[in-house]
N, C-alpha and C. Protein backbone atom coordinates (compact mmCIF):
# COMPACT_ATOMS: atom_id res chain seq x y z
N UNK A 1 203.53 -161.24 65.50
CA UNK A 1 204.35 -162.34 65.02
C UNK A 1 205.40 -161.79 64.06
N UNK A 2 206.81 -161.95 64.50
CA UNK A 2 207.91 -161.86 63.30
C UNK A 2 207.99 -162.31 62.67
N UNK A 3 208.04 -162.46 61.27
CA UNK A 3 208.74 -162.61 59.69
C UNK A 3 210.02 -162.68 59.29
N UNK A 4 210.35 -163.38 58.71
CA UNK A 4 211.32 -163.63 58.26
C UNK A 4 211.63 -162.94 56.76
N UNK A 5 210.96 -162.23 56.32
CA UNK A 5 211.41 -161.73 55.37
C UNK A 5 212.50 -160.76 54.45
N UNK A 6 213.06 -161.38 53.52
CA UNK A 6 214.29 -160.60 53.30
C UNK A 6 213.99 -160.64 51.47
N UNK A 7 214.51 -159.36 51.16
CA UNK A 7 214.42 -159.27 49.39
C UNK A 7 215.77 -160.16 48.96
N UNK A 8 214.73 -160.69 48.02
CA UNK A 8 216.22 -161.54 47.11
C UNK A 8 215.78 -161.14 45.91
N UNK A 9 216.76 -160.96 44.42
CA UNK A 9 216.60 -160.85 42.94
C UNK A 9 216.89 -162.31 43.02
N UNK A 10 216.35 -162.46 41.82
CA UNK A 10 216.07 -164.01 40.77
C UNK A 10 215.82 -163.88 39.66
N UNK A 11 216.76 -164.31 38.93
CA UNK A 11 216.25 -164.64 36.86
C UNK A 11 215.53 -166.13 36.80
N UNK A 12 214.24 -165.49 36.72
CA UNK A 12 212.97 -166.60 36.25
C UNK A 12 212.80 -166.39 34.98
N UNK A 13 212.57 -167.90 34.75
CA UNK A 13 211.82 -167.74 33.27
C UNK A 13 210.34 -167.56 33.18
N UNK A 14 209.63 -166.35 32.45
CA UNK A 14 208.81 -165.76 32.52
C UNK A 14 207.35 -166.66 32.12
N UNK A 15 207.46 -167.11 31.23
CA UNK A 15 206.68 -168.28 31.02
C UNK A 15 206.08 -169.32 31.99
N UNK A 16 207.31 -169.39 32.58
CA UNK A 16 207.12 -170.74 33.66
C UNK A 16 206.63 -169.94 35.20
N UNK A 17 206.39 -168.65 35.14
CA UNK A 17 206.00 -168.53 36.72
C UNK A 17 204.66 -168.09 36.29
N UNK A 18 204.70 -167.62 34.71
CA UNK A 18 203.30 -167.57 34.17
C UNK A 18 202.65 -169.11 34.58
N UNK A 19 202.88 -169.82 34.43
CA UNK A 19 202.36 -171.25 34.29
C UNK A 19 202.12 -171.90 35.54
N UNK A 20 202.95 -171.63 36.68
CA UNK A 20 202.55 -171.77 37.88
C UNK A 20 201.60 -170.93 38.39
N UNK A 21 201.55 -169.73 38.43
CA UNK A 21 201.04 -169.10 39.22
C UNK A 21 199.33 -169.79 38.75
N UNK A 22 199.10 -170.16 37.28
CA UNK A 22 197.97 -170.41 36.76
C UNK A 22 197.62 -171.49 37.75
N UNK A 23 198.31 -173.04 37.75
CA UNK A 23 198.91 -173.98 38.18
C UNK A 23 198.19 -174.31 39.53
N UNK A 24 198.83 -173.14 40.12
CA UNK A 24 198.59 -172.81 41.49
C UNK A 24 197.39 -172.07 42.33
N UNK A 25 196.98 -171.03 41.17
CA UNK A 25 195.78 -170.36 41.37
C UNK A 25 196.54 -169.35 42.23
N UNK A 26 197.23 -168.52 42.03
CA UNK A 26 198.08 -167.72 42.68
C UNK A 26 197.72 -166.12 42.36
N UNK A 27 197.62 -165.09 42.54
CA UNK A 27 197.79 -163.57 41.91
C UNK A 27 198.91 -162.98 41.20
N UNK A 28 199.95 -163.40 42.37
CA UNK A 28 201.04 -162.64 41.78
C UNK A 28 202.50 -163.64 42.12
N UNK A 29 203.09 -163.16 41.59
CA UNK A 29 204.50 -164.10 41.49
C UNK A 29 205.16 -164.94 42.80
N UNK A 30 204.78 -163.77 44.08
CA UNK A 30 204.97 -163.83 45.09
C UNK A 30 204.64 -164.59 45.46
N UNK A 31 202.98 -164.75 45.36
CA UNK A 31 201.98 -165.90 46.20
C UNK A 31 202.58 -167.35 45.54
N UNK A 32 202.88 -167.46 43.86
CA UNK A 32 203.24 -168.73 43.42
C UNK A 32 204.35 -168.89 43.93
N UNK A 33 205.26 -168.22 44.39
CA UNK A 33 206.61 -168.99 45.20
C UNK A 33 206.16 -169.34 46.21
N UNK A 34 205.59 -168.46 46.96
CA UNK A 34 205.28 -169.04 48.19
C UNK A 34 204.35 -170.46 48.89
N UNK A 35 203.14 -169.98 47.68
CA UNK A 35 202.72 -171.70 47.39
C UNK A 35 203.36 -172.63 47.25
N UNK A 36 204.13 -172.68 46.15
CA UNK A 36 204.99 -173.68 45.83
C UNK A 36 205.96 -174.32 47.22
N UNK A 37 206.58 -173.23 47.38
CA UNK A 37 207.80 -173.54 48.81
C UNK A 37 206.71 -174.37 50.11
N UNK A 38 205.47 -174.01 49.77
CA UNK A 38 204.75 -174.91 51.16
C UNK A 38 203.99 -176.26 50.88
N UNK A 39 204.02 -176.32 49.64
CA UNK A 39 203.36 -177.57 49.00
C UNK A 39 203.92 -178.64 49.78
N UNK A 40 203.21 -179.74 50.24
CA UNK A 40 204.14 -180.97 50.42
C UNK A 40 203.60 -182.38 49.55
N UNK A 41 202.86 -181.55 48.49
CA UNK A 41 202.44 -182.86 47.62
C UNK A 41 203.25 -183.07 46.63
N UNK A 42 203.84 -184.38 46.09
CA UNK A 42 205.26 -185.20 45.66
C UNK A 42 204.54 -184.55 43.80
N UNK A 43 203.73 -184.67 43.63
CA UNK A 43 203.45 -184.39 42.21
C UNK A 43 203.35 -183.29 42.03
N UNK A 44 202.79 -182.49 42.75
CA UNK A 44 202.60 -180.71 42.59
C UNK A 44 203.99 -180.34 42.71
N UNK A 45 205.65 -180.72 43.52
CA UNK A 45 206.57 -180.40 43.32
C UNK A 45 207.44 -180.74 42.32
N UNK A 46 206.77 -182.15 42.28
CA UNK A 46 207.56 -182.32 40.48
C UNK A 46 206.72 -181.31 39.46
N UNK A 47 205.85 -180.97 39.51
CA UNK A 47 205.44 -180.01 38.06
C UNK A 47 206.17 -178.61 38.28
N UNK A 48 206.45 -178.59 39.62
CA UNK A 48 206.78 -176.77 39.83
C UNK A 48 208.36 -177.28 39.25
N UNK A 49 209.08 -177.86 39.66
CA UNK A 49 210.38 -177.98 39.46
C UNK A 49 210.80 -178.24 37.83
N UNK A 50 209.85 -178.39 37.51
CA UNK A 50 209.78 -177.98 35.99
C UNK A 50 209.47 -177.18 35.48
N UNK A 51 208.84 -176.68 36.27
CA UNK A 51 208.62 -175.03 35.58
C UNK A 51 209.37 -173.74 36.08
N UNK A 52 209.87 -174.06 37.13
CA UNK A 52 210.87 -173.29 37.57
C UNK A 52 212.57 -173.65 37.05
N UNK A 53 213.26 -172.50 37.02
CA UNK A 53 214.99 -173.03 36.72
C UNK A 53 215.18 -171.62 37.79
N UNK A 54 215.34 -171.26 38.84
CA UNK A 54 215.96 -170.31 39.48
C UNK A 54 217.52 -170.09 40.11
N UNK A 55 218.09 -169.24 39.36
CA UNK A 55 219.45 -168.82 39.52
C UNK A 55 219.90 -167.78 40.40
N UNK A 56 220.10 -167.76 41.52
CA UNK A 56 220.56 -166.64 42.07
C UNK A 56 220.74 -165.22 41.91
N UNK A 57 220.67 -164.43 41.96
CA UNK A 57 221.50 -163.28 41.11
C UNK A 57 222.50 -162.69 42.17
């Protein structure tokens, strides 16, 4: 099965992916984005979207 995967940089605030990943029950930064991006529960995305501010780089 192919992937779609491609590297992107991002300025996160360090705190807040601390707080998800907890949140989430995640390992590493990776797994809490990726959790997050598959969630489809309306309250678990309002808490991430508060804890996230992600800016492009």
């Amino acid at each position: 099965m192919k992937t779609n995967l491609k590297r992107k940089n991002y300025y996160l605030d360090e705190r807040k992916i601390k707080r998800a990943k907890t949140i989430l029950g995640a390992r590493t930064e990776t797994q809490a984005i990726n959790a997050a991006s598959k969630r489809d529960d309306f309250m678990l995305l309002q808490k991430i979207r508060r804890f996230f501010l992600i800016v492009v780089h």
